[in-house]
C-alpha atoms as a PDB file:
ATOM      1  CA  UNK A   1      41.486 -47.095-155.728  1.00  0.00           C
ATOM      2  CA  UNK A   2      45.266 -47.302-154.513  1.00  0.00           C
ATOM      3  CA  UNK A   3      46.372 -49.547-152.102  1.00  0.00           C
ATOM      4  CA  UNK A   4      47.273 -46.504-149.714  1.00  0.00           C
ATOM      5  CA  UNK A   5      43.651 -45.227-149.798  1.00  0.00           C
ATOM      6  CA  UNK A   6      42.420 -48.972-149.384  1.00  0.00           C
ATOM      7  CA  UNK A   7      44.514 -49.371-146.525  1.00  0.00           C
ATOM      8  CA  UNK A   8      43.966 -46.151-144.914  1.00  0.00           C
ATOM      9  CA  UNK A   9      40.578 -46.679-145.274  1.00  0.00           C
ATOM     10  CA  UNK A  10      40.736 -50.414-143.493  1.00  0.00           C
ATOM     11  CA  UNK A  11      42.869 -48.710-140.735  1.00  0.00           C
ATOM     12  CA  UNK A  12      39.860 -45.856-140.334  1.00  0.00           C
ATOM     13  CA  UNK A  13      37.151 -48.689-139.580  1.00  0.00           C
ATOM     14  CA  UNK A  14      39.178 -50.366-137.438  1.00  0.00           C
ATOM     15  CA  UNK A  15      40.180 -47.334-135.633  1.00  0.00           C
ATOM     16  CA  UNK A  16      36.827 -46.211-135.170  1.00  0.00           C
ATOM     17  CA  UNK A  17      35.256 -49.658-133.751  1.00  0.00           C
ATOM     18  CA  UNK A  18      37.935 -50.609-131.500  1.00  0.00           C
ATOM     19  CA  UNK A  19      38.063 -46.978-130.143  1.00  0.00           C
ATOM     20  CA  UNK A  20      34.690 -46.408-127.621  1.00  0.00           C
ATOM     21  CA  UNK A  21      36.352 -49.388-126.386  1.00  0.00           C
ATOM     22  CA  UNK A  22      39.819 -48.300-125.895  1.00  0.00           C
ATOM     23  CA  UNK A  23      38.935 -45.139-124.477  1.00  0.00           C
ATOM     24  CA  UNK A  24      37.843 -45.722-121.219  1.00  0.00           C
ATOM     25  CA  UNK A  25      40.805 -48.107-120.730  1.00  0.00           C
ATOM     26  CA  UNK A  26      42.749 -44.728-121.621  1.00  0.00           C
ATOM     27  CA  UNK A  27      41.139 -42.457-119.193  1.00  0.00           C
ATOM     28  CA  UNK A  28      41.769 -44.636-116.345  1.00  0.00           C
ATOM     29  CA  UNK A  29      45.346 -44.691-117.446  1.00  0.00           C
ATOM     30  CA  UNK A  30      45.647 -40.865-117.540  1.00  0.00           C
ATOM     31  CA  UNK A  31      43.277 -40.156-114.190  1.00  0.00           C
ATOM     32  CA  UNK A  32      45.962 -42.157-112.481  1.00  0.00           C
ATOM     33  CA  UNK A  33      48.912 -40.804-114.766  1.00  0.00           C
ATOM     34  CA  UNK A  34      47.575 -37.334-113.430  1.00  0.00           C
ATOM     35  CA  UNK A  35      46.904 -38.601-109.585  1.00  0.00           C
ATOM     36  CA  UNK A  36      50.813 -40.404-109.163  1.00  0.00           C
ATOM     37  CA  UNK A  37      52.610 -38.690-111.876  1.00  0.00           C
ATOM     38  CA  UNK A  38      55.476 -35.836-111.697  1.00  0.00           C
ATOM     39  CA  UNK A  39      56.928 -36.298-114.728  1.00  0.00           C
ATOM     40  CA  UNK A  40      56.918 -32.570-116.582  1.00  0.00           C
ATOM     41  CA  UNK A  41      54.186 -32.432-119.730  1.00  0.00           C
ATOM     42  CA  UNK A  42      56.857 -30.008-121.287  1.00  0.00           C
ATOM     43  CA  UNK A  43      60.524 -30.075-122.593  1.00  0.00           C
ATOM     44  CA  UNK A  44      63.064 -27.866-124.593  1.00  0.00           C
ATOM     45  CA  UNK A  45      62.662 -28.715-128.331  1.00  0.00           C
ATOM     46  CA  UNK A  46      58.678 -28.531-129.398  1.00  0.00           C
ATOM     47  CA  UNK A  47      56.102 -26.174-130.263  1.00  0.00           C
ATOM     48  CA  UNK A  48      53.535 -24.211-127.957  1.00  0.00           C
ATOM     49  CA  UNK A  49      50.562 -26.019-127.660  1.00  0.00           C
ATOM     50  CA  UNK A  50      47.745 -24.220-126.439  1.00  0.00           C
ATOM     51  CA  UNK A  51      43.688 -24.693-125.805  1.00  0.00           C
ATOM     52  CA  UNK A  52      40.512 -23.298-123.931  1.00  0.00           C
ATOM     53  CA  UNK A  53      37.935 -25.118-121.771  1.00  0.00           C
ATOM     54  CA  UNK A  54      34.496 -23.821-119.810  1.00  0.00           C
ATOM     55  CA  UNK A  55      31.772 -25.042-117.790  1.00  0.00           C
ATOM     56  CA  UNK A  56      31.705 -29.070-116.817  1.00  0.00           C
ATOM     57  CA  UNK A  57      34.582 -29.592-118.932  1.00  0.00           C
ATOM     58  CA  UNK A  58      37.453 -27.699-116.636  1.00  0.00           C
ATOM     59  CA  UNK A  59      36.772 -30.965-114.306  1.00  0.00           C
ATOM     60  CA  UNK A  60      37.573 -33.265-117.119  1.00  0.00           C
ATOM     61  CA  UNK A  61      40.168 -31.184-119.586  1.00  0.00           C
ATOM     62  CA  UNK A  62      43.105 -32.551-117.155  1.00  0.00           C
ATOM     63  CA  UNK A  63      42.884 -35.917-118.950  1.00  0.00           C
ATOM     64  CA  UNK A  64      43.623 -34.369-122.653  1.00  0.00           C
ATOM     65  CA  UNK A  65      46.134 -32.430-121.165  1.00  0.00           C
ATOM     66  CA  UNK A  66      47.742 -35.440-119.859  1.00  0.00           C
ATOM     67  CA  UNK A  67      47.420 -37.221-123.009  1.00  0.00           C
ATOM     68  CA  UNK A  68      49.472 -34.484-124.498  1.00  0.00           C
ATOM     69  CA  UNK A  69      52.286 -34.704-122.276  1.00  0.00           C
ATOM     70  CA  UNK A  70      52.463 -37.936-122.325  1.00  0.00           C
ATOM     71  CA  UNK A  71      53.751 -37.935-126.132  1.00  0.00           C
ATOM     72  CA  UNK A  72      56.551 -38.497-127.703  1.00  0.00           C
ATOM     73  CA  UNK A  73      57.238 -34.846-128.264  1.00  0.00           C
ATOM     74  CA  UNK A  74      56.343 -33.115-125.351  1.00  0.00           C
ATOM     75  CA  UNK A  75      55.653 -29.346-126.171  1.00  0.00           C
ATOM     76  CA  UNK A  76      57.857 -26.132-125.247  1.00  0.00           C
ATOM     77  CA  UNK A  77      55.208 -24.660-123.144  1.00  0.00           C
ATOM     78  CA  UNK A  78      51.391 -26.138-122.669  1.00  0.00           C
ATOM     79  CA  UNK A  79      48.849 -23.479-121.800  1.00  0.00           C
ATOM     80  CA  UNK A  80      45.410 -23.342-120.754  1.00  0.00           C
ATOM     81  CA  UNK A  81      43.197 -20.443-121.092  1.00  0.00           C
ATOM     82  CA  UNK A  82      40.018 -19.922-118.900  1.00  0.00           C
ATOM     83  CA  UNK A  83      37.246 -17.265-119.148  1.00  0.00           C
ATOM     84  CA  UNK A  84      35.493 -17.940-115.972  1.00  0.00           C
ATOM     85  CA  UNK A  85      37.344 -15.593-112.976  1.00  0.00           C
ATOM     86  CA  UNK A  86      35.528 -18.729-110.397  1.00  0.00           C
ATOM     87  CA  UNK A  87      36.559 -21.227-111.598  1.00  0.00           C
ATOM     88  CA  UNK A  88      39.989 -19.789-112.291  1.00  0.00           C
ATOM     89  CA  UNK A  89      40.627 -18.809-108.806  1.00  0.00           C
ATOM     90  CA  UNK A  90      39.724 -22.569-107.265  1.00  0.00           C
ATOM     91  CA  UNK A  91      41.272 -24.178-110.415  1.00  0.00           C
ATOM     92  CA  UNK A  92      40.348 -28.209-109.453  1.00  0.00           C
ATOM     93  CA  UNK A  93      43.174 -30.650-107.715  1.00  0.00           C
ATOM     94  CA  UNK A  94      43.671 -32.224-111.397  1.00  0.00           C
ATOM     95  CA  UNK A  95      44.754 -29.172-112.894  1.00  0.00           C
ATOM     96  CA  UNK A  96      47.057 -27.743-109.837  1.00  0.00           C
ATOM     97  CA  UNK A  97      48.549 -31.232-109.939  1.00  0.00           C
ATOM     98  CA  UNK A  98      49.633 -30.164-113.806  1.00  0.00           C
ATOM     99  CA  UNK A  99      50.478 -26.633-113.324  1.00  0.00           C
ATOM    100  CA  UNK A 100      53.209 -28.096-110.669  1.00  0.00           C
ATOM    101  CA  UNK A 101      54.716 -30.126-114.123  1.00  0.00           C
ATOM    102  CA  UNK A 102      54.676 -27.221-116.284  1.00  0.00           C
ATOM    103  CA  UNK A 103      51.018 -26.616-117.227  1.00  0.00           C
ATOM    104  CA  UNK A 104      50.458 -22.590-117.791  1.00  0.00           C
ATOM    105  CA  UNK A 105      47.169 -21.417-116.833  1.00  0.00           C
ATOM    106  CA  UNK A 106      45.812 -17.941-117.446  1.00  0.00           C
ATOM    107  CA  UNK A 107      42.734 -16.009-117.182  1.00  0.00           C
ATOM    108  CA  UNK A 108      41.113 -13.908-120.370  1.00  0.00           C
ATOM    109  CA  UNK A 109      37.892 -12.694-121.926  1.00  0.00           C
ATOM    110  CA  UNK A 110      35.624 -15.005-123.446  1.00  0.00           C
ATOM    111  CA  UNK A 111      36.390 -15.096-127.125  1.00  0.00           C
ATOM    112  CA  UNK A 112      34.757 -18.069-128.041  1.00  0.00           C
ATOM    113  CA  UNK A 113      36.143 -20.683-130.139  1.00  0.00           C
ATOM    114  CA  UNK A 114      38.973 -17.946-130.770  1.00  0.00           C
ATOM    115  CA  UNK A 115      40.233 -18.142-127.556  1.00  0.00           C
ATOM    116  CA  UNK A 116      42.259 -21.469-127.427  1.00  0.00           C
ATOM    117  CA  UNK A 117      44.816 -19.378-129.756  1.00  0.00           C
ATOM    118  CA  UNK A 118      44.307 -16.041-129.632  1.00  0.00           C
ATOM    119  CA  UNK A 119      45.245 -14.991-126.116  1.00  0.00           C
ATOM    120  CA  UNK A 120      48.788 -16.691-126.758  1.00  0.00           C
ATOM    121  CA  UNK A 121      48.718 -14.450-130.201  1.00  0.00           C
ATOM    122  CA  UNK A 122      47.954 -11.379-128.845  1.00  0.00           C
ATOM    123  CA  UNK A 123      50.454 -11.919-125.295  1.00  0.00           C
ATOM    124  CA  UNK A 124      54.212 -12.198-127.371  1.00  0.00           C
ATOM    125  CA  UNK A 125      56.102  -9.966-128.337  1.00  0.00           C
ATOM    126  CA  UNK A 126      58.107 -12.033-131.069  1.00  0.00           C
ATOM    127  CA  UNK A 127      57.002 -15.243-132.487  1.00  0.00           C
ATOM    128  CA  UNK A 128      59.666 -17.903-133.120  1.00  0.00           C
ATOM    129  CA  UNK A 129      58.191 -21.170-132.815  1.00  0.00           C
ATOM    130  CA  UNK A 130      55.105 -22.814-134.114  1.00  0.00           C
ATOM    131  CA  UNK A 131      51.858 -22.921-132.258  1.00  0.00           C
ATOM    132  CA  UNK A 132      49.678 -26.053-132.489  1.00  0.00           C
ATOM    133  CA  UNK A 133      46.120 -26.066-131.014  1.00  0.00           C
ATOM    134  CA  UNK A 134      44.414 -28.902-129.270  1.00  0.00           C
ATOM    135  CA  UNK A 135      40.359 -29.329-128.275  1.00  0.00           C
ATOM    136  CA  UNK A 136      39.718 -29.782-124.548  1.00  0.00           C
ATOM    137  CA  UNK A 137      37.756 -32.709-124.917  1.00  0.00           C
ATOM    138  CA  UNK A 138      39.889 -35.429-126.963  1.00  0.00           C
ATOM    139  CA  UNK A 139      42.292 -38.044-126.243  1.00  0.00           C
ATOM    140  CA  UNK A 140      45.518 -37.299-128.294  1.00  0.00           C
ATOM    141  CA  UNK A 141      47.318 -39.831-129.419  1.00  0.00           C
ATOM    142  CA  UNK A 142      51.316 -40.428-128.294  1.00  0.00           C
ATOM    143  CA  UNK A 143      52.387 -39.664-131.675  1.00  0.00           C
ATOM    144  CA  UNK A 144      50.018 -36.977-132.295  1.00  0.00           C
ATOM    145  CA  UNK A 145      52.231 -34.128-131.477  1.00  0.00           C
ATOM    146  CA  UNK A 146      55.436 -35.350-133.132  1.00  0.00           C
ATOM    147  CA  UNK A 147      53.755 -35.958-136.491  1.00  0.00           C
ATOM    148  CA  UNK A 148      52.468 -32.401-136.337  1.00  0.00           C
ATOM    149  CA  UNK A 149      55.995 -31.142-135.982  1.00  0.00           C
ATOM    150  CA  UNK A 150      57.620 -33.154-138.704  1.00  0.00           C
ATOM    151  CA  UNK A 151      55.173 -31.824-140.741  1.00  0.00           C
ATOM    152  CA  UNK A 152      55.896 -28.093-139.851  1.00  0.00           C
ATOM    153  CA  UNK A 153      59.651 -28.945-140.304  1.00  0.00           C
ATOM    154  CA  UNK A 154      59.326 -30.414-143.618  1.00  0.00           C
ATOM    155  CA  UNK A 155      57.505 -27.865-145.122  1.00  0.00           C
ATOM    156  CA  UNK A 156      57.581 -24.478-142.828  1.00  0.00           C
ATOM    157  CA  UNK A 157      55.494 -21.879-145.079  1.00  0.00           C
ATOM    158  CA  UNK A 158      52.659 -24.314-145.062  1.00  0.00           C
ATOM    159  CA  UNK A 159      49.762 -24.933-142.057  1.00  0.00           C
ATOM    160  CA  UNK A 160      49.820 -28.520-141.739  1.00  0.00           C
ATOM    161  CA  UNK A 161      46.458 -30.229-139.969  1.00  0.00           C
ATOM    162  CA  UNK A 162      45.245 -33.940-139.559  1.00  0.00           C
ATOM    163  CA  UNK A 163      41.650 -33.113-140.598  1.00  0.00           C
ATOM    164  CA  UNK A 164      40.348 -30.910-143.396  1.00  0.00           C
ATOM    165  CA  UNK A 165      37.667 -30.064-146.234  1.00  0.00           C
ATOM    166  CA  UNK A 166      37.756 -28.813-148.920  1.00  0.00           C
ATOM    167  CA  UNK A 167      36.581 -25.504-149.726  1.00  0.00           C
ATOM    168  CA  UNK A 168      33.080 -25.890-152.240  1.00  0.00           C
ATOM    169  CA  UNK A 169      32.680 -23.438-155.265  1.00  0.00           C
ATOM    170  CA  UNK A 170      29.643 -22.877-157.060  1.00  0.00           C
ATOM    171  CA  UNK A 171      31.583 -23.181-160.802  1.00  0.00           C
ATOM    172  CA  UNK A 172      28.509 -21.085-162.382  1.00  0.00           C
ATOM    173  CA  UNK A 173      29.401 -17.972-160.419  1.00  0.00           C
ATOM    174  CA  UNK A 174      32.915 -18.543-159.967  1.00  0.00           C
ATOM    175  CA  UNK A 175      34.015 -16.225-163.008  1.00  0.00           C
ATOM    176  CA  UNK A 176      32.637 -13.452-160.925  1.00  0.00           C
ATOM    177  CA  UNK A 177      35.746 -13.282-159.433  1.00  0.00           C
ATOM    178  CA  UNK A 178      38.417 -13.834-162.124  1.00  0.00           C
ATOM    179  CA  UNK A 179      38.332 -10.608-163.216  1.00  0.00           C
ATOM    180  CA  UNK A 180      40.272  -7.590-160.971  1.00  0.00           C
ATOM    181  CA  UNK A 181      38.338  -5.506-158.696  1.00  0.00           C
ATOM    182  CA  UNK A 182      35.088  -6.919-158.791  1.00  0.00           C
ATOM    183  CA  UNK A 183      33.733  -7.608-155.182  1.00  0.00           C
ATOM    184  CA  UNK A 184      32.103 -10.983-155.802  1.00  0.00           C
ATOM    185  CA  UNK A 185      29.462 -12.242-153.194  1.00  0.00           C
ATOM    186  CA  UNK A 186      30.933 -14.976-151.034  1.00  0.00           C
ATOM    187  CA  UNK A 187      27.652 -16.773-150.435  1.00  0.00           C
ATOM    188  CA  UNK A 188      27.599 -16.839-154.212  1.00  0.00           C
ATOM    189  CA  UNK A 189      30.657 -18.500-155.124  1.00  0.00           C
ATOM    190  CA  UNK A 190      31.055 -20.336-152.001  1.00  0.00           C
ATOM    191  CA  UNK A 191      28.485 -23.744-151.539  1.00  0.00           C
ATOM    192  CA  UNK A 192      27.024 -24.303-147.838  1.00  0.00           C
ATOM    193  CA  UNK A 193      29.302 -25.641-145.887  1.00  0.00           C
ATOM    194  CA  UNK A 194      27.213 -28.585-145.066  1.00  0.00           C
ATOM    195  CA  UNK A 195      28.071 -29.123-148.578  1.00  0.00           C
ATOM    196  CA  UNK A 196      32.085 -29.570-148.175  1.00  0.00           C
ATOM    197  CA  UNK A 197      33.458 -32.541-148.571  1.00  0.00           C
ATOM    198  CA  UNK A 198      36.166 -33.900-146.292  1.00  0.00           C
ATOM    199  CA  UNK A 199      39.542 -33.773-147.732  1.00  0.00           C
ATOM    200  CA  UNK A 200      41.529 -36.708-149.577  1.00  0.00           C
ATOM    201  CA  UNK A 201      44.810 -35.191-150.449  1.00  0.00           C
ATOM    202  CA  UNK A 202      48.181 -34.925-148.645  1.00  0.00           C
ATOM    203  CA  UNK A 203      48.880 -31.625-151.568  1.00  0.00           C
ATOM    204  CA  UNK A 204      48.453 -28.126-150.536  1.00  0.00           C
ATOM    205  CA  UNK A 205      45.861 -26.204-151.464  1.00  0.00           C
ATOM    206  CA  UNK A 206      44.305 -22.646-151.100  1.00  0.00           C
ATOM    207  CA  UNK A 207      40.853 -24.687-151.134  1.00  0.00           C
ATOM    208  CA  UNK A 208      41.691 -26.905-148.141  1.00  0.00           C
ATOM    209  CA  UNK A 209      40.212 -25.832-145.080  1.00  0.00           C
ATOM    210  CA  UNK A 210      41.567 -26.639-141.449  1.00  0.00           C
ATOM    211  CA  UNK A 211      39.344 -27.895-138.818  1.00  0.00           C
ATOM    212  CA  UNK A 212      40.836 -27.493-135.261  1.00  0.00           C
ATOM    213  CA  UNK A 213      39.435 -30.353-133.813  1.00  0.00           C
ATOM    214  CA  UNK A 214      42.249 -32.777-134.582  1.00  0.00           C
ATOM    215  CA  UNK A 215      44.973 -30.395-134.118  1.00  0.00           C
ATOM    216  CA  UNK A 216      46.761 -27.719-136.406  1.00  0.00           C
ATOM    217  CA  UNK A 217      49.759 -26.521-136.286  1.00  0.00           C
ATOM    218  CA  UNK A 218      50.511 -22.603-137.205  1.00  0.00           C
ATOM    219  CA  UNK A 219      54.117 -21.235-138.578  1.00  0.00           C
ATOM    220  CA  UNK A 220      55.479 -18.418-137.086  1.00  0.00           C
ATOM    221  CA  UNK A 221      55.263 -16.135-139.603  1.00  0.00           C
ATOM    222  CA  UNK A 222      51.535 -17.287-139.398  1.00  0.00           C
ATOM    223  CA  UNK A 223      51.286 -16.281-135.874  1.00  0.00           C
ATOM    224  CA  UNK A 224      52.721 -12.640-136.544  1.00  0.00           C
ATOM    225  CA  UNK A 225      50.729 -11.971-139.328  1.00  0.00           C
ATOM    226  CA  UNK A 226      47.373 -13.093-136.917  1.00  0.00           C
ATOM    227  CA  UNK A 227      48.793 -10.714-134.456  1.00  0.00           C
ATOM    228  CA  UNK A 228      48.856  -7.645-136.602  1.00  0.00           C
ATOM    229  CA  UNK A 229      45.498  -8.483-137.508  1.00  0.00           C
ATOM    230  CA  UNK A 230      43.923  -8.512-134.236  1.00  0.00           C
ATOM    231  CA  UNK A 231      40.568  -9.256-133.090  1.00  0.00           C
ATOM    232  CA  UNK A 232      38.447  -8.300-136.343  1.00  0.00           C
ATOM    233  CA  UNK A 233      37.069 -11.613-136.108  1.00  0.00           C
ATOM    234  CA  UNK A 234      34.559 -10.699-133.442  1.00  0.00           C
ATOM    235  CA  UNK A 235      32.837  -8.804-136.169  1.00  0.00           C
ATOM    236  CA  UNK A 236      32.488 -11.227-138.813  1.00  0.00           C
ATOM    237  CA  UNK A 237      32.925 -14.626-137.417  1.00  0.00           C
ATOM    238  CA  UNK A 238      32.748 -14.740-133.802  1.00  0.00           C
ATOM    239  CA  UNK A 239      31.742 -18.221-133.099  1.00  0.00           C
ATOM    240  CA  UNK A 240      33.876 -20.000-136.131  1.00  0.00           C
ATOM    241  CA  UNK A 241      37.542 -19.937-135.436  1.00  0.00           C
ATOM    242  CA  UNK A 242      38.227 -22.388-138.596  1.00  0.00           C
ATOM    243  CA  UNK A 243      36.935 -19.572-141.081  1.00  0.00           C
ATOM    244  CA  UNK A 244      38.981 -16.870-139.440  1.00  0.00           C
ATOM    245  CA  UNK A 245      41.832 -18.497-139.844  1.00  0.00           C
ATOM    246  CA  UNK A 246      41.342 -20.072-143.251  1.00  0.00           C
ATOM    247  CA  UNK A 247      40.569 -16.292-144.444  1.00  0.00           C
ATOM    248  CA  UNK A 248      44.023 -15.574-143.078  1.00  0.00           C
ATOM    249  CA  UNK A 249      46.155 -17.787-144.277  1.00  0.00           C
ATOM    250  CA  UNK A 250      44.913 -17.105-147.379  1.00  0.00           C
ATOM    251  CA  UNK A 251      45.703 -13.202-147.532  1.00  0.00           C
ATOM    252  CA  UNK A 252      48.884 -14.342-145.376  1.00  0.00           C
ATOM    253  CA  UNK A 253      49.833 -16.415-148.348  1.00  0.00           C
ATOM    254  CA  UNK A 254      49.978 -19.888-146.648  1.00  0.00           C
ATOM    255  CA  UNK A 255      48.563 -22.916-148.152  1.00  0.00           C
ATOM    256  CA  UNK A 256      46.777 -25.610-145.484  1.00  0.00           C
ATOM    257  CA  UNK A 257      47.835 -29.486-146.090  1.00  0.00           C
ATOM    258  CA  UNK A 258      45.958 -32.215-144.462  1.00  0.00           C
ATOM    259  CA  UNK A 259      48.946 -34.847-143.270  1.00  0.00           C
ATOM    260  CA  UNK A 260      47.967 -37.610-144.483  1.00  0.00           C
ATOM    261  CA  UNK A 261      45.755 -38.581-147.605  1.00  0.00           C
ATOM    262  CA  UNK A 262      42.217 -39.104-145.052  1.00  0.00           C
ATOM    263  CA  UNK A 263      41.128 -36.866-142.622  1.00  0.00           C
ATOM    264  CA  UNK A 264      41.721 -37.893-138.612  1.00  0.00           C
ATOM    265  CA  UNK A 265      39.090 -37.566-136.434  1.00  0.00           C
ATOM    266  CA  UNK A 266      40.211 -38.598-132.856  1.00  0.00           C
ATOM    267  CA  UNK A 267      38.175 -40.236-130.272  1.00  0.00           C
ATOM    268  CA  UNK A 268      36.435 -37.762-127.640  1.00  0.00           C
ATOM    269  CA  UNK A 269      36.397 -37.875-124.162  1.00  0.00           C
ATOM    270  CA  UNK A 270      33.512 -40.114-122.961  1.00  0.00           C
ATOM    271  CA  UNK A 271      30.599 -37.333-121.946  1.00  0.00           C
ATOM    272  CA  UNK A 272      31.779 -34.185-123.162  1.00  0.00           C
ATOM    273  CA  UNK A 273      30.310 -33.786-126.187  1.00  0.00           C
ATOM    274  CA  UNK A 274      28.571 -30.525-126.388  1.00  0.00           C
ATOM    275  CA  UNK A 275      26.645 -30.167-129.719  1.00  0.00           C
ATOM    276  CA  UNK A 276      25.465 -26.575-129.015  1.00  0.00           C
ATOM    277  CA  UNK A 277      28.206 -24.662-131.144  1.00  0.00           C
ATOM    278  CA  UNK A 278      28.457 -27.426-133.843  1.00  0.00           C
ATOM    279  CA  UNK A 279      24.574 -27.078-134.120  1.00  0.00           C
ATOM    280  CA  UNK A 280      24.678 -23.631-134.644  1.00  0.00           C
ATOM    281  CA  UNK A 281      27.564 -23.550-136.913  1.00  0.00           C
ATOM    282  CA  UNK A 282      26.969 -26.547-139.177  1.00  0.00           C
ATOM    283  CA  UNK A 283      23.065 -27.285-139.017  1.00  0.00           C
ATOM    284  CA  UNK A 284      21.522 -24.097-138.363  1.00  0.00           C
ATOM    285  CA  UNK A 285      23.427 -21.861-140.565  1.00  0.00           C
ATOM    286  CA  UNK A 286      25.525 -19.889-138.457  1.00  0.00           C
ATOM    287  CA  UNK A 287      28.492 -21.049-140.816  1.00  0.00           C
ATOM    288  CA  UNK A 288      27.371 -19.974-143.655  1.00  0.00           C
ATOM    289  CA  UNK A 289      26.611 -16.357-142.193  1.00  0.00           C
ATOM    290  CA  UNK A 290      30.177 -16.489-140.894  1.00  0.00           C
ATOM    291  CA  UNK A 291      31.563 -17.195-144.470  1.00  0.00           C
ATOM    292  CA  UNK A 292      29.799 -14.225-146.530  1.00  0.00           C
ATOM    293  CA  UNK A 293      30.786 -11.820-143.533  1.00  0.00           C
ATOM    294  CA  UNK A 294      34.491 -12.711-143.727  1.00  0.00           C
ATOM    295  CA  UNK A 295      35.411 -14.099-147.117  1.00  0.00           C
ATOM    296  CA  UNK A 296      36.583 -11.063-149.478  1.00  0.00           C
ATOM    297  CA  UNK A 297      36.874 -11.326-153.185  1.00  0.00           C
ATOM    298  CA  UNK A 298      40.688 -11.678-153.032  1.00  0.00           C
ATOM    299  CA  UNK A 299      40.092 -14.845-151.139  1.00  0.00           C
ATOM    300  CA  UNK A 300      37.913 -16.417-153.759  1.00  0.00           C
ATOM    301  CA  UNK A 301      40.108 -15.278-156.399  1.00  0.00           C
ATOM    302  CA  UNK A 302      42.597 -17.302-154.807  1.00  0.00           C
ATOM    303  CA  UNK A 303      40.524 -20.326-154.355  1.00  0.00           C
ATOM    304  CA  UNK A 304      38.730 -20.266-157.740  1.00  0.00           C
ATOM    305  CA  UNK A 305      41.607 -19.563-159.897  1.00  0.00           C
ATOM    306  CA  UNK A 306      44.056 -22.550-158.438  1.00  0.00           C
ATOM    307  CA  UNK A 307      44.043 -25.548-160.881  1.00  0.00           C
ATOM    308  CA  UNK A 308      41.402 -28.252-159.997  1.00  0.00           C
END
């Protein structure tokens, strides 16, 4: 093992026991951050960040917000998107507070996972900055948004992420798919996802699969491809996001790289953990469904014939 993985490693334990304890120290910070503050959670400079929220958690998604504009790179604009008309119409104090420092809040159809990015997709006319995408129920770190630039300005044709897997093939049925025209069965060449392992590599890779949950950040010329596709993804994988937009950036001809060599998990918001879609997607299946309805042969053929 080299001493980057050993020390990344040491960092990851320590990270993860000191965190349940350092988190609620951190909410209190940002409830009162979010209660005194008027300090804007946007400036000139960054990417759009953008996310979704629903049910309990629209009482509690003010404190991730706030721990993205409290970064070191604050974003160019910072939207919300709700699906409930209610709730939207007697938005709580916490998130009026934020809308009066530059948080964007707008109403849209429930799209599931899909809507923390498509709405903003589908609403512009021209893309021309980068679009990162945050979950409504972590606490980002201050350097969290910054990195995720750097890394889009470093290497701009390439979707850069803090946590991935990596794509498993079934090597027995894998030369399905090497030769032309041959419409291979995805459940056949692709392994359960349960079966994925995380990620260990800072190279990119057709194979390596973006999970949104620690933030990703999307290239423009991401973004406009996404938009000409639409919403085809209520048809094939309406409750897994990642997938969707793995398939994509494959046919879109973008390679995902994780940021650093070990995945980032960051630590959640203390009660919002909702195991209901994870459930479905990861224990019960609904993943795999998702995969064979939305991986096409051209996508494997990418995946199978890169060199291990």
């Amino acid at each position: 093992m080299d001493l980057d993985l050993l020390i990344s490693k040491i960092h990851r334990k320590l990270v993860y026991k000191l965190a349940p304890r350092l988190v609620p120290m951190q909410v209190r910070a940002l409830q009162r951050r979010n209660e005194t503050s008027s300090e804007r959670v946007i400036a000139p400079g960054g990417p759009v960040v953008s996310l979704t929220t629903y049910g309990p958690r629209i009482d509690t998604v003010h404190l991730t917000i706030e721990s993205i504009g409290r970064g070191r790179l604050k974003p160019l604009r910072l939207i919300l998107w709700l699906d409930d008309e209610r709730r939207y119409n007697d938005l709580p104090e916490s998130l009026r507070r934020l809308q009066r420092r530059g948080l964007e809040v707008y109403l849209t159809d429930n799209l599931g996972p899909h809507t923390k990015y498509y709405p903003y997709v589908a609403s512009q006319t021209k893309h021309e900055v980068p679009l990162v995408t945050a979950d409504d129920d972590i606490v980002y770190p201050r350097w969290w948004l910054r990195r995720l630039f750097e890394a889009y300005r470093a290497e701009p044709e390439q979707i850069s992420c803090y946590r991935a897997h990596e794509v498993a093939l079934d090597r027995a049925n894998a030369s399905a798919v090497t030769g032309k025209g041959i419409d291979a069965d995805p459940a056949a060449v692709i392994r359960p996802y349960r079966d994925w392992p995380p990620c260990d590599s800072r190279q990119a890779r057709w194979r390596h699969f973006a999970t949104g949950v620690s933030g990703v950040i999307y290239p423009p010329r991401f973004l406009e491809f996404m938009q000409a596709k639409g919403d085809a993804f209520r048809e094939c994988c309406p409750k897994a996001d990642d997938i969707w937009l793995h398939a994509m950036a494959l046919r879109a001809g973008l390679r995902v790289r994780q940021i650093g060599r070990l995945p980032r998990y960051f630590e959640g918001l203390p009660g919002t953990h909702d195991q209901g879609l994870v459930h479905f997607n990861s224990f019960n299946g609904g993943n795999d469904r998702q995969i064979a309805a939305t991986y096409v042969a051209s996508d494997l053929r990418k995946m199978v014939e890169e060199p291990a």
